[in-house]
N, C-alpha and C. Protein backbone atom coordinates (compact mmCIF):
# COMPACT_ATOMS: atom_id res chain seq x y z
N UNK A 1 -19.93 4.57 -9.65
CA UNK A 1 -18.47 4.42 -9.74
C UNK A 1 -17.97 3.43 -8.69
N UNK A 2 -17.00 2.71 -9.43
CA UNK A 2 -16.38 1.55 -8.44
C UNK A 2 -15.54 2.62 -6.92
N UNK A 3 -15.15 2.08 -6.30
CA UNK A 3 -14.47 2.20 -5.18
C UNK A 3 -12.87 1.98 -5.55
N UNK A 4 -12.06 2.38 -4.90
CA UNK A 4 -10.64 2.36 -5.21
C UNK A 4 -10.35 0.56 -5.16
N UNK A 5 -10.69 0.22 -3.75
CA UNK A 5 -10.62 -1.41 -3.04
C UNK A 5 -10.83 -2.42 -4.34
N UNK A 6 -12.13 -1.60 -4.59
CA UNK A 6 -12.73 -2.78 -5.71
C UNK A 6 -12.14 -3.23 -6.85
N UNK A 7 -11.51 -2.26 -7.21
CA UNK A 7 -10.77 -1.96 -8.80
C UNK A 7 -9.86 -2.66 -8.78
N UNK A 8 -9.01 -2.36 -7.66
CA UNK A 8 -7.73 -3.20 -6.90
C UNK A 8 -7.91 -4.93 -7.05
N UNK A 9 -8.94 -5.33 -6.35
CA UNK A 9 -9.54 -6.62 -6.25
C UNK A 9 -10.16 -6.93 -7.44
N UNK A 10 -10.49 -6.39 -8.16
CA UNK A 10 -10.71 -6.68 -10.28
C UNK A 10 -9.58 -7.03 -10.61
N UNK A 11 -8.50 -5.92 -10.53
CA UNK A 11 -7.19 -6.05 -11.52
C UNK A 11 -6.67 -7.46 -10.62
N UNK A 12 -6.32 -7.68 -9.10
CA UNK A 12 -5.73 -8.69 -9.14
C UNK A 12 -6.31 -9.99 -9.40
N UNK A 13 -7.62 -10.38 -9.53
CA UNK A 13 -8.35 -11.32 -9.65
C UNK A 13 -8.01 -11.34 -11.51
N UNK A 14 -8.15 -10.29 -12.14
CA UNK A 14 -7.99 -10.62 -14.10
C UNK A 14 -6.90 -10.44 -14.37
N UNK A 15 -5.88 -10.10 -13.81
CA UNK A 15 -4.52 -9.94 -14.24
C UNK A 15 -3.33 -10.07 -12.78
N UNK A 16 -3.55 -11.30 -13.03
CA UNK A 16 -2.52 -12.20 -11.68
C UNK A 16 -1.22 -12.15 -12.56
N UNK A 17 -0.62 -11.61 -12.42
CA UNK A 17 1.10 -11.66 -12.85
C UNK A 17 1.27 -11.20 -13.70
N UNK A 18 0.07 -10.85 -14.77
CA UNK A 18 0.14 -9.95 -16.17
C UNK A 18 -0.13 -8.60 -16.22
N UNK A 19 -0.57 -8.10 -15.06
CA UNK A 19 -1.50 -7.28 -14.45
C UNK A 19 -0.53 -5.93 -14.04
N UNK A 20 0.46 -6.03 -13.70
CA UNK A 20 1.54 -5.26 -12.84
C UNK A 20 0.96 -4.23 -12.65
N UNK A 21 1.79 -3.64 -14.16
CA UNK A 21 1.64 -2.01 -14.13
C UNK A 21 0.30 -1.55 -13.76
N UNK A 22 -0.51 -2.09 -14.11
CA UNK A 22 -2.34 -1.25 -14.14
C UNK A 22 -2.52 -1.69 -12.78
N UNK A 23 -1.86 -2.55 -11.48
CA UNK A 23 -2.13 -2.64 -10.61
C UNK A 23 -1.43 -1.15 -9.68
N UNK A 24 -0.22 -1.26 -10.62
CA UNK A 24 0.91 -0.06 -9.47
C UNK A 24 -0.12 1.23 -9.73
N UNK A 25 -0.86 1.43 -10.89
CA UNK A 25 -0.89 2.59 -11.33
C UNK A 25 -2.46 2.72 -10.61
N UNK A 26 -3.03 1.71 -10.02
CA UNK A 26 -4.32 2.10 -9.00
C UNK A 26 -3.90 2.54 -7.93
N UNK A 27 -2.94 1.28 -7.16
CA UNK A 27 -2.41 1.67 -5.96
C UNK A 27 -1.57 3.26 -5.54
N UNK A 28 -0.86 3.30 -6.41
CA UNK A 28 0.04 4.65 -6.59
C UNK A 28 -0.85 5.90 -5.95
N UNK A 29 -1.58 6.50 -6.57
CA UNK A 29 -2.44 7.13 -6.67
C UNK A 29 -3.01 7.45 -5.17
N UNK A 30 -3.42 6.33 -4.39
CA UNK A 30 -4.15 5.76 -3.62
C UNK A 30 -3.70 6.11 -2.12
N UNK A 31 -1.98 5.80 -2.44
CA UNK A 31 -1.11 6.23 -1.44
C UNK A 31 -1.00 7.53 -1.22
């Protein structure tokens, strides 16, 4: 299993500006 960091650093690297929500919804969590 990936790491939280990693997933984070996937979504913003494949979804730069298209990405939002599936970014808030790693981070969210996280906090």
């Amino acid at each position: 299993m990936h790491s939280v960091r990693h997933l984070i650093e996937i979504a913003l690297k494949e979804d730069i500006g298209s990405g939002d929500i599936t970014t808030e919804n790693l981070i969210a969590p996280d906090l």
